[in-house]
C-alpha atoms as a PDB file:
ATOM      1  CA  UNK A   1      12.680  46.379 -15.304  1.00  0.00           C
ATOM      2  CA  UNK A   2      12.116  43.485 -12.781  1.00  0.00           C
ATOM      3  CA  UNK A   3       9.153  41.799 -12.927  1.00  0.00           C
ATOM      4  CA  UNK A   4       6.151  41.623 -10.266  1.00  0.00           C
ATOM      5  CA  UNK A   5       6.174  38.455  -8.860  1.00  0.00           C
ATOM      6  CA  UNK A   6       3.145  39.067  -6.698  1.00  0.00           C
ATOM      7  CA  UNK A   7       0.678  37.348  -8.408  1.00  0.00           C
ATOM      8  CA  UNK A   8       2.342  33.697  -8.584  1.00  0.00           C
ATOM      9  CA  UNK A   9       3.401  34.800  -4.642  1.00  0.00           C
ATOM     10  CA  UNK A  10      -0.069  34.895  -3.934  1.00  0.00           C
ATOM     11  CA  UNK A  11      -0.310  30.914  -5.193  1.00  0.00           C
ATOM     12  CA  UNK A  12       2.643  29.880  -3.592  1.00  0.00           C
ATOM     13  CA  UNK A  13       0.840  28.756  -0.128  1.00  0.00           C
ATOM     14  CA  UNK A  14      -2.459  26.894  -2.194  1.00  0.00           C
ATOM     15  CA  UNK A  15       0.628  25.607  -4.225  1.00  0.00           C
ATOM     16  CA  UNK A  16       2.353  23.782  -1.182  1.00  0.00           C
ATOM     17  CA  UNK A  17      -0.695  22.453   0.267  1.00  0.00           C
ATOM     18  CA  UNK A  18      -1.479  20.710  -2.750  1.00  0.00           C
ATOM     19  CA  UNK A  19       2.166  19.717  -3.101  1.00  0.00           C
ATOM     20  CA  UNK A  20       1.952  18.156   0.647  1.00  0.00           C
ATOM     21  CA  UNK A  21      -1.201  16.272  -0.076  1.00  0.00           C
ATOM     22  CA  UNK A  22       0.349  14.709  -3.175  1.00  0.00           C
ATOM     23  CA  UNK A  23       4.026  13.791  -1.555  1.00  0.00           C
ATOM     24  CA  UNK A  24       2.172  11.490   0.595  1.00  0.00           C
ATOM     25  CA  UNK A  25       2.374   8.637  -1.648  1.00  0.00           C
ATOM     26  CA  UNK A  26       5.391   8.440  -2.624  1.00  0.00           C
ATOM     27  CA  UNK A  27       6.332   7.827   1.084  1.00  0.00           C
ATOM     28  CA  UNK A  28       3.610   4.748   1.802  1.00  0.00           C
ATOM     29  CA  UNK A  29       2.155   3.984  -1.764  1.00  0.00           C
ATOM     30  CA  UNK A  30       3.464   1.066  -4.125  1.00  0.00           C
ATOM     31  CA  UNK A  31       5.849   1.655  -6.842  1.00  0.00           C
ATOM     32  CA  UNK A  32       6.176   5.246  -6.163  1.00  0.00           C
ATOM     33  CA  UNK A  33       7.201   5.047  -2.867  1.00  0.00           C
ATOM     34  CA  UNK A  34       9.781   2.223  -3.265  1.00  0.00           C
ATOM     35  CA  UNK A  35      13.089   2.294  -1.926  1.00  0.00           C
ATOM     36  CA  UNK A  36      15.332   2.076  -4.980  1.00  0.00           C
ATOM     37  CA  UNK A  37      13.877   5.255  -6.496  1.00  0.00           C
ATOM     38  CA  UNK A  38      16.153   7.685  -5.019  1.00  0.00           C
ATOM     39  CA  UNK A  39      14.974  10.597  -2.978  1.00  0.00           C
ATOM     40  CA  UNK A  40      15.804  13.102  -5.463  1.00  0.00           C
ATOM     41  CA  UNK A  41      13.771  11.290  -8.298  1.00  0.00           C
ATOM     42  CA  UNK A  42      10.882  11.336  -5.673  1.00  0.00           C
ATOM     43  CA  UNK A  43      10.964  15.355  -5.043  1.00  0.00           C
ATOM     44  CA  UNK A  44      11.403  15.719  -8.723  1.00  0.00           C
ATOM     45  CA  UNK A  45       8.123  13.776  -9.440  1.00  0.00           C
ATOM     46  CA  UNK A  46       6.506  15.851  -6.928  1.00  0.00           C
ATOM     47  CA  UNK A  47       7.240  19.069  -7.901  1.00  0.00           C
ATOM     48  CA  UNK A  48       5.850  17.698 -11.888  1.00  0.00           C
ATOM     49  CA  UNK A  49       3.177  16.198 -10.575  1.00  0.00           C
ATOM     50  CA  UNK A  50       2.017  19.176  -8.466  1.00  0.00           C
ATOM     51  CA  UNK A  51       2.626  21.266 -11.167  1.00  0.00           C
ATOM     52  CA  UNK A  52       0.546  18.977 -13.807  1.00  0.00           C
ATOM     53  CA  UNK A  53      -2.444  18.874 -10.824  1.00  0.00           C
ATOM     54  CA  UNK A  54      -2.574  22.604  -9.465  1.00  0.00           C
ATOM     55  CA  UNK A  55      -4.100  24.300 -12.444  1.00  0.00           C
ATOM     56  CA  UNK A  56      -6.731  21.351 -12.985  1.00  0.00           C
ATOM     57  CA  UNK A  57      -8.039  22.108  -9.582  1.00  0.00           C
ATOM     58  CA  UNK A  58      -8.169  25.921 -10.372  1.00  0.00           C
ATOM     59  CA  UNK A  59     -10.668  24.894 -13.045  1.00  0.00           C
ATOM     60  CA  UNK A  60     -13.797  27.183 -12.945  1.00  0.00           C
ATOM     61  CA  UNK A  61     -16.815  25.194 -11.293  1.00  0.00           C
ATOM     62  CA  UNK A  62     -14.936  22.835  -9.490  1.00  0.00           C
ATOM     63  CA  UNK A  63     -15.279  21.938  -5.957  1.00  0.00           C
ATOM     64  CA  UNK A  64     -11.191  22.081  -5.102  1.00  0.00           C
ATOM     65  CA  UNK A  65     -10.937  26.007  -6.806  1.00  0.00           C
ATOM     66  CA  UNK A  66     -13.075  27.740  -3.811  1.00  0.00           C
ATOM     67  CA  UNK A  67     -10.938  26.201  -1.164  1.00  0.00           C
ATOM     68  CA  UNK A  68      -7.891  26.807  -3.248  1.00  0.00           C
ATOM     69  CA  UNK A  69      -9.023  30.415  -4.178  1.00  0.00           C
ATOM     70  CA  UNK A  70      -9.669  31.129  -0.312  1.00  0.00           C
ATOM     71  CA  UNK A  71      -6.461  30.499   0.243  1.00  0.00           C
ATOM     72  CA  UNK A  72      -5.212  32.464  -2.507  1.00  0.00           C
ATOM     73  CA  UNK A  73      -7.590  35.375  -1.829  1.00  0.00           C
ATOM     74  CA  UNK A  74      -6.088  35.725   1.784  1.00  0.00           C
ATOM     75  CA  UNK A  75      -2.992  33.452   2.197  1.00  0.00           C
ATOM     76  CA  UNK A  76      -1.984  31.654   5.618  1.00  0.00           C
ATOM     77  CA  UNK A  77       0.193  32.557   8.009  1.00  0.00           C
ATOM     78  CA  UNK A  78       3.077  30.006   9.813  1.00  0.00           C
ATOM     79  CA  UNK A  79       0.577  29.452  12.905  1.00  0.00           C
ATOM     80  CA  UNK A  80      -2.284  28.450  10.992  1.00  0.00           C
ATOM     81  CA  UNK A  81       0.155  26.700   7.591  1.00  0.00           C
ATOM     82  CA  UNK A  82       1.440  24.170  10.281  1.00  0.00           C
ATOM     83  CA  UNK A  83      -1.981  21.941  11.091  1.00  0.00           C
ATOM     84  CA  UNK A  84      -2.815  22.263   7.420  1.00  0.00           C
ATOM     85  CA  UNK A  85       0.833  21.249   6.130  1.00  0.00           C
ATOM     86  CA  UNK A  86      -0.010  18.321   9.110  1.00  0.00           C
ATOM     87  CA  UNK A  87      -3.650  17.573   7.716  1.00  0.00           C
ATOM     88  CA  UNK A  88      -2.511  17.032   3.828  1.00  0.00           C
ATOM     89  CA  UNK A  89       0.372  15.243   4.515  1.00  0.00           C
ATOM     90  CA  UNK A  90      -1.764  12.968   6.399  1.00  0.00           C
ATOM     91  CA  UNK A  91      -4.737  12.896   3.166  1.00  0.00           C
ATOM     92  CA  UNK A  92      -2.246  11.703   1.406  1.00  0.00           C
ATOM     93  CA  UNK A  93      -0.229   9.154   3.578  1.00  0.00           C
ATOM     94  CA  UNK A  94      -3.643   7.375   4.185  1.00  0.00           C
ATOM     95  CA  UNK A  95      -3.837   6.848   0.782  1.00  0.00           C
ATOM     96  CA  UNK A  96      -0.664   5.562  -0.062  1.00  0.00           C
ATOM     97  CA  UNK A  97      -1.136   3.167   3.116  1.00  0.00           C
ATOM     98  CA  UNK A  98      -4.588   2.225   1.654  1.00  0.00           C
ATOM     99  CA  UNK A  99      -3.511   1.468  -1.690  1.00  0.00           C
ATOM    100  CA  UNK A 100      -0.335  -0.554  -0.177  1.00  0.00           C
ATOM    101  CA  UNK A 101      -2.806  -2.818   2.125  1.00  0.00           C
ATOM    102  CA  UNK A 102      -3.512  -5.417  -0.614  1.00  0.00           C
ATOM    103  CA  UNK A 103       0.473  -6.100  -0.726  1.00  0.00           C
ATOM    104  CA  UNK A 104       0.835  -6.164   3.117  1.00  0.00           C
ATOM    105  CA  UNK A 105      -1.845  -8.945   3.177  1.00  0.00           C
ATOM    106  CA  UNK A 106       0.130 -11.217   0.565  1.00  0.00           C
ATOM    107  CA  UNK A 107       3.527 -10.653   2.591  1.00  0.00           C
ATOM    108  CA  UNK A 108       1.834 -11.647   5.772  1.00  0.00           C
ATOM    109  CA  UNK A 109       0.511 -14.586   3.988  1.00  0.00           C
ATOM    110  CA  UNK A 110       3.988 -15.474   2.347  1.00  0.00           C
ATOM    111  CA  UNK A 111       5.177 -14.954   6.194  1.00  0.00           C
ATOM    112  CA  UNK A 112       2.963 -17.582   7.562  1.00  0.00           C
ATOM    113  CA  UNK A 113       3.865 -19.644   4.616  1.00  0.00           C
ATOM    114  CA  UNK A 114       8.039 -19.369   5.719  1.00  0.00           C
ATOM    115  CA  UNK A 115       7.610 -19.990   9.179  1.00  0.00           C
ATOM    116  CA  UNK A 116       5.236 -23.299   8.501  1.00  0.00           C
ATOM    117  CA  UNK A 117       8.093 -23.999   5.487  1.00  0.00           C
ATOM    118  CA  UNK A 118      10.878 -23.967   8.105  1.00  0.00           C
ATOM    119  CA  UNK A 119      12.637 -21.508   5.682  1.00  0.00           C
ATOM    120  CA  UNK A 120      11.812 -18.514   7.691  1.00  0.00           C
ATOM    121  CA  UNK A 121      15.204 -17.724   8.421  1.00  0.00           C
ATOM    122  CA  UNK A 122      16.534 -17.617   4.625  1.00  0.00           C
ATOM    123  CA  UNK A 123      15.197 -13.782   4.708  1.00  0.00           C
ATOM    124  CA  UNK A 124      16.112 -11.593   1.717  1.00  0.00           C
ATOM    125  CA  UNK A 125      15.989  -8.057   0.859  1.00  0.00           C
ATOM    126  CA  UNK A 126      12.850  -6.634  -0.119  1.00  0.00           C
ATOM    127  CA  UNK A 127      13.618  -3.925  -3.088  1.00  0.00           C
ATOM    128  CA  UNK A 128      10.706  -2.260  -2.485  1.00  0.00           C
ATOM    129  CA  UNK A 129      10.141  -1.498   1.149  1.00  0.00           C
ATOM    130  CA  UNK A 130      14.420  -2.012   1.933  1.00  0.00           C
ATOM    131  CA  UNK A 131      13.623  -4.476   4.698  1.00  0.00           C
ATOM    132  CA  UNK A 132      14.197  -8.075   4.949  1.00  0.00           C
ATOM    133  CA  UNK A 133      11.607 -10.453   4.221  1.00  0.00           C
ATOM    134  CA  UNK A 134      11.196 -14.198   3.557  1.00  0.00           C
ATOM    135  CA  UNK A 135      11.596 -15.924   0.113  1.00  0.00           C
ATOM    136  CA  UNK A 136       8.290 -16.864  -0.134  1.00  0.00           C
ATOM    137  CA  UNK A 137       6.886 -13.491   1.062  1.00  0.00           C
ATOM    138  CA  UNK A 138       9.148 -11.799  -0.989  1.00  0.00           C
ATOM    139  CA  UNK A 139       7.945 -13.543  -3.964  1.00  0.00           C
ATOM    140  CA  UNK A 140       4.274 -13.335  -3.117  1.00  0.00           C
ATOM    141  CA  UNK A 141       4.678  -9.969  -2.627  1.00  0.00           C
ATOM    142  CA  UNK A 142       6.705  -9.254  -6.058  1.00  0.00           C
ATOM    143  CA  UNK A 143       4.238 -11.121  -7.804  1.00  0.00           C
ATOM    144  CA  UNK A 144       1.330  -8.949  -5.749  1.00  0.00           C
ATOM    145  CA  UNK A 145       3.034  -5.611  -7.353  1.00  0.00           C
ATOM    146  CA  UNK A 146       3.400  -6.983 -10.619  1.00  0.00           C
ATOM    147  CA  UNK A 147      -0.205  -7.735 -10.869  1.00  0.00           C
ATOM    148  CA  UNK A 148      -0.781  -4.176  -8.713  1.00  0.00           C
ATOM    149  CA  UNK A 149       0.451  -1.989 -11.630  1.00  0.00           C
ATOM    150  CA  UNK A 150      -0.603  -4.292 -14.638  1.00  0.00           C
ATOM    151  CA  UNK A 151      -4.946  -3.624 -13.460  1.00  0.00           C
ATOM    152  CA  UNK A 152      -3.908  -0.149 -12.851  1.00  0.00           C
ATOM    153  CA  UNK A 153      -3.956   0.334  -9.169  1.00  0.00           C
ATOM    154  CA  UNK A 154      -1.789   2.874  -9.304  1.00  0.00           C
ATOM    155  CA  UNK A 155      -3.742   4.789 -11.740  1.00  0.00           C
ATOM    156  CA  UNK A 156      -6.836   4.370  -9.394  1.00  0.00           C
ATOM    157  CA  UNK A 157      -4.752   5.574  -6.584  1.00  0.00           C
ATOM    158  CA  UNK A 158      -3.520   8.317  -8.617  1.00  0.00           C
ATOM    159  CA  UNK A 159      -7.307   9.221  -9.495  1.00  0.00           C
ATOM    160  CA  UNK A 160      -8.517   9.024  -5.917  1.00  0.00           C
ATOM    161  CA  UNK A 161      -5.506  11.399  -4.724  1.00  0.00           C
ATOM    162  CA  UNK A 162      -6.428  14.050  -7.117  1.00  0.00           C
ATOM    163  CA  UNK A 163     -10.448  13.742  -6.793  1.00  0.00           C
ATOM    164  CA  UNK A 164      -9.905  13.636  -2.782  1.00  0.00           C
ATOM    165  CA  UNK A 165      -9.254  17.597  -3.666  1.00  0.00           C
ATOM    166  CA  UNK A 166     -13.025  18.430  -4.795  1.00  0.00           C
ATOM    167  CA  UNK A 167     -14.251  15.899  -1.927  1.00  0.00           C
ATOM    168  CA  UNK A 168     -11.797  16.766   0.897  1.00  0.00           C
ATOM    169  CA  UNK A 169     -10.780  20.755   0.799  1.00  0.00           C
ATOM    170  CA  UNK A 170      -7.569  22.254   1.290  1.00  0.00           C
ATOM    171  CA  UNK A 171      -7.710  21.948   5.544  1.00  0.00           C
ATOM    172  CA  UNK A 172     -11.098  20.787   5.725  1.00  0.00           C
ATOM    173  CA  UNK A 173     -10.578  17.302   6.839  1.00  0.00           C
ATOM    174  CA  UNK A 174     -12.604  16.335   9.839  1.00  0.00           C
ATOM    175  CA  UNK A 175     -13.750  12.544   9.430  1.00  0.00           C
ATOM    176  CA  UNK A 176     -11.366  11.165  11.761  1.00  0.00           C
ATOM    177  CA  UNK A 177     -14.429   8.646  12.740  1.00  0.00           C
ATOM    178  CA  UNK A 178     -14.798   7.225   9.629  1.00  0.00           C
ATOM    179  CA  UNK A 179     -11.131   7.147   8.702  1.00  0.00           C
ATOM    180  CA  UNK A 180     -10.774   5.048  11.853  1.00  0.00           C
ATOM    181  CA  UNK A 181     -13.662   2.692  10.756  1.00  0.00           C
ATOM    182  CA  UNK A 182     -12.347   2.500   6.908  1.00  0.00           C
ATOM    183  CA  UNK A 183      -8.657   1.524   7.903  1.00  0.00           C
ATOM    184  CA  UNK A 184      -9.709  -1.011  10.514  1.00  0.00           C
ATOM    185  CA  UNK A 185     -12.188  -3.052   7.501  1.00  0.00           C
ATOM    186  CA  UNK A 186      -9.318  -2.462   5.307  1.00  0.00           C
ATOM    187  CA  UNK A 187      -6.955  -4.113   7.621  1.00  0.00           C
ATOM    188  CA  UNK A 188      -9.127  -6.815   8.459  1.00  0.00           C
ATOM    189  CA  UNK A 189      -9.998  -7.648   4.597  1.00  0.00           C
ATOM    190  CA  UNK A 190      -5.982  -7.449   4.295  1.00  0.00           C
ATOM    191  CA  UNK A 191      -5.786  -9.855   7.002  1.00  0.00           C
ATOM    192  CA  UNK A 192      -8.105 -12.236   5.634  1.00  0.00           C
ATOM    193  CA  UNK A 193      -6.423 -12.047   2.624  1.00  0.00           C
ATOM    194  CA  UNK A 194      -3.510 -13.631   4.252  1.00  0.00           C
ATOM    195  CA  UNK A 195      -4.877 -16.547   5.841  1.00  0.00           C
ATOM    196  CA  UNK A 196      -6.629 -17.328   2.822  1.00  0.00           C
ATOM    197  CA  UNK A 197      -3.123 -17.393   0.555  1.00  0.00           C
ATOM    198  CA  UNK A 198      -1.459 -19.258   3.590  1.00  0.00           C
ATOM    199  CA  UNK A 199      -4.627 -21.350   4.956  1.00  0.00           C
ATOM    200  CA  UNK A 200      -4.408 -24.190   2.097  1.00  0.00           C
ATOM    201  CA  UNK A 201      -0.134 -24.811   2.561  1.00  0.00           C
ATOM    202  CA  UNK A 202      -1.104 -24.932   6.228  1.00  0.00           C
ATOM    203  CA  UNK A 203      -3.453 -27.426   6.422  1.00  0.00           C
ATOM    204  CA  UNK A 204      -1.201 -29.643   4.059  1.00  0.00           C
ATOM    205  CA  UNK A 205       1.486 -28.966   6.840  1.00  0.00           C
ATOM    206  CA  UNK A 206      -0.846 -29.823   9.026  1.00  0.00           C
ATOM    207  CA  UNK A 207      -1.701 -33.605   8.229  1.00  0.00           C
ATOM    208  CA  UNK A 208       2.347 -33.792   7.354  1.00  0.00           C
ATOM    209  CA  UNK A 209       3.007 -33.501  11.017  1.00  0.00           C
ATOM    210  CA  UNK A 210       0.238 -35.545  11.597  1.00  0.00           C
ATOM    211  CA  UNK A 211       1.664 -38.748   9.177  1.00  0.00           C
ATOM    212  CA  UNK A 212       4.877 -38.075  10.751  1.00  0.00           C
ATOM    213  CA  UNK A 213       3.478 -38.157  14.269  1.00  0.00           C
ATOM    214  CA  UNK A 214       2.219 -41.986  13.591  1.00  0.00           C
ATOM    215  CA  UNK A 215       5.605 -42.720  11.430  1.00  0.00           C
ATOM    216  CA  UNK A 216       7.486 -42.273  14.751  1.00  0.00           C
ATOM    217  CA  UNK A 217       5.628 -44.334  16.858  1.00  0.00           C
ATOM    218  CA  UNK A 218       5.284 -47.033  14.803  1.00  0.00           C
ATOM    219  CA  UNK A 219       8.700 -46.787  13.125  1.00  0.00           C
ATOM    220  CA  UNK A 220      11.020 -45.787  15.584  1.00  0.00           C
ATOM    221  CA  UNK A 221      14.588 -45.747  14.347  1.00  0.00           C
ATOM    222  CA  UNK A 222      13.697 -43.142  11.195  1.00  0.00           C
ATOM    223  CA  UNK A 223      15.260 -39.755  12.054  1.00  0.00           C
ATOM    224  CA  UNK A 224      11.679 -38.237  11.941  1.00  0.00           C
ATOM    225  CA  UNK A 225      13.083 -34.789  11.658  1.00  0.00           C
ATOM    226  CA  UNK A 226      15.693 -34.857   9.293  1.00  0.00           C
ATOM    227  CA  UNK A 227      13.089 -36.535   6.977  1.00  0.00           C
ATOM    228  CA  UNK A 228      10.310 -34.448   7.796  1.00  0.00           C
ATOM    229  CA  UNK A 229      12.203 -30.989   6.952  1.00  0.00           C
ATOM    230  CA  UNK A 230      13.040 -32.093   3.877  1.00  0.00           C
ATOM    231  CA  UNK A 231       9.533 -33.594   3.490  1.00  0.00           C
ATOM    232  CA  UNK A 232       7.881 -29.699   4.202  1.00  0.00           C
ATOM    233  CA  UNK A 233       9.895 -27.915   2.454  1.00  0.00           C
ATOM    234  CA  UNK A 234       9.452 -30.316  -0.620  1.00  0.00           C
ATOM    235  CA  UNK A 235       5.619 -30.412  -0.223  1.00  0.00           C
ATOM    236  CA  UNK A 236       5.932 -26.535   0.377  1.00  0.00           C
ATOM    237  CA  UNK A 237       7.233 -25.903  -2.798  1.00  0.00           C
ATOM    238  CA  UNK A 238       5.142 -27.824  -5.071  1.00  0.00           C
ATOM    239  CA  UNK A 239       1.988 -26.499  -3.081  1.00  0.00           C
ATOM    240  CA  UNK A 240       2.931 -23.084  -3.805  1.00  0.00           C
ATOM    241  CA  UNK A 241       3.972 -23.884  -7.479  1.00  0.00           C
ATOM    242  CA  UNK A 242      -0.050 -25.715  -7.922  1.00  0.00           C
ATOM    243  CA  UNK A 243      -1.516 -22.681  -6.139  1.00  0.00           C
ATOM    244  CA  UNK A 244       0.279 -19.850  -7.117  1.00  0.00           C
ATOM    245  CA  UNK A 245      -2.573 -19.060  -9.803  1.00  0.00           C
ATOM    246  CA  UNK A 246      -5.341 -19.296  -7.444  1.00  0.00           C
ATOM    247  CA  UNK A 247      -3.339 -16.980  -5.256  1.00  0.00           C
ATOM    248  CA  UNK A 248      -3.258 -14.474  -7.989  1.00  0.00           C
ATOM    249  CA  UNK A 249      -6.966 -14.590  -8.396  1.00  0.00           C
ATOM    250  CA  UNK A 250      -7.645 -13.781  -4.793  1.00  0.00           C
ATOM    251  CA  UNK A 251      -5.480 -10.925  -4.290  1.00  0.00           C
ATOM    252  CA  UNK A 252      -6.512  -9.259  -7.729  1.00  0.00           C
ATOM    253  CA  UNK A 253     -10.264  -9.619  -6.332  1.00  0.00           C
ATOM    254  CA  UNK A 254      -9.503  -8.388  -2.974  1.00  0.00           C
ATOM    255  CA  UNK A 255      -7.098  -5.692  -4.065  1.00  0.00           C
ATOM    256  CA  UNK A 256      -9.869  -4.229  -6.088  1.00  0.00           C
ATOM    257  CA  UNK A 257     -12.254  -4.947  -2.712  1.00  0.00           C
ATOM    258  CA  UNK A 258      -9.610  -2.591  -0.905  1.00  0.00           C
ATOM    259  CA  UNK A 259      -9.481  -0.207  -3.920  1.00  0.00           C
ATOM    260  CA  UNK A 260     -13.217   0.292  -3.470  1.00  0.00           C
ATOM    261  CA  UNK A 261     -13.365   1.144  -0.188  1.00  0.00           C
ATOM    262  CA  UNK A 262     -10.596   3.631  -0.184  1.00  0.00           C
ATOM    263  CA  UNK A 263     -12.689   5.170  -3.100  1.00  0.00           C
ATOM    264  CA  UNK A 264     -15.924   5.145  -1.512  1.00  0.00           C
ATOM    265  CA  UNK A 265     -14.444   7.064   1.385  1.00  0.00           C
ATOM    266  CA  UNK A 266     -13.514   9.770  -0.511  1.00  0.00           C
ATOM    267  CA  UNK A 267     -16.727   9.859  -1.954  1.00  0.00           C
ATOM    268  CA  UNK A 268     -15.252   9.061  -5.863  1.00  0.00           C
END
């Protein structure tokens, strides 16, 4: 006798809007949504994850199970499924982008950095986004990840995805405002973050073209450029290798700046 499927029918749309919400990071977020895991590792993950998450929000006396049982209660049709589908996708992509800011604002540091170097054209692959980057922003950015997943901001991002559920109902998203106001400080804290990895090479660049200024005048048969490449690349390097723990420092603090306003927002 075939079974009634009716029941786990009637969970199927609650199912996919949770599903939506949580595919959003691994699209925009670190680690998850990197390039070299292959697309069909990513839907896999997914469909565990949403699986793990969906009962947890059906929990009795939480804040996600009335919007969830709702929807359960009296489904959605295509018309109204489409803006919602729309709406969690977007709950989630902001949080992926959020959690990926901290990253962005080494890379444009380590970008600065190349182009003052005079190695910006030596770009190489970036593993993790698939784009082309410089070696210096590459490595800052590498080195941002590594110290991105050993404090555990992907668990935090993780733990502000699922607790944006209880906070932000299935649909019920309507702070545009304040997302507006949240992603601009976040960008500008990201941005700051930059110029403060970059602003201590470029000032040493700075007073290099400077010395090199006088060197021509007063000695003018030394091929001032030839020497002064080498010179900024060579003072480049060991800047970088004397600052790169200092660096460190500032983007764990800031990344856990960014961390905290993402969380605030969603009222965690």
């Amino acid at each position: 006798m075939p079974g009634d499927f009716g029941p786990l029918l009637d969970h199927l749309p609650a199912w996919l809007m949770v599903m939506f919400r949580l595919s959003g990071i691994f699209i925009l977020a670190p680690i998850l949504g990197s390039a070299t895991i292959p697309r069909i590792v990513k839907v896999m993950l997914v469909f565990t994850l949403t699986f793990c998450v969906y009962p947890m929000l059906l929990t009795s006396g939480r804040p996600a199970a009335a919007s969830l049982t709702a929807i359960i209660d009296h489904g959605l049709s295509l018309w109204t499924m489409i803006p919602y589908v729309a709406m969690e996708l977007m709950v989630g992509l902001i949080i992926g982008y959020a959690a990926s800011l901290p990253l962005i604002g080494m890379q444009l540091g380590g970008d600065a950095i190349d182009k003052q170097m005079g190695i910006g054209f030596a770009d190489i692959v970036n593993p993790e986004s698939g784009e082309q980057s410089g070696v210096m922003a590459n490595s800052l950015f590498m080195m941002s990840l590594a110290i991105f997943a050993i404090l555990g901001g992907h668990r935090v991002m993780l733990m502000v995805l699922v607790g944006s559920f209880d906070h932000v109902p299935i649909g019920g998203f309507n702070g545009f405002g304040e997302l507006v106001t949240m992603v601009v400080g976040m960008l500008s804290v990201a941005f700051e973050m930059g110029l403060r990895i970059a602003a201590p090479l470029l000032c040493l660049i700075f007073l290099q073209t400077v010395a090199m200024g006088f060197i021509a005048r007063t000695v003018p048969q030394l091929n001032v450029m030839s020497v002064g490449f080498s010179i900024r690349i060579l003072n480049g390097t060991v800047m970088m290798i004397a600052f790169i723990s200092i660096a460190a420092w500032v983007f764990a603090n800031e990344m856990w700046v960014l961390l905290e306003h993402m969380v605030s927002f969603f009222g965690l």
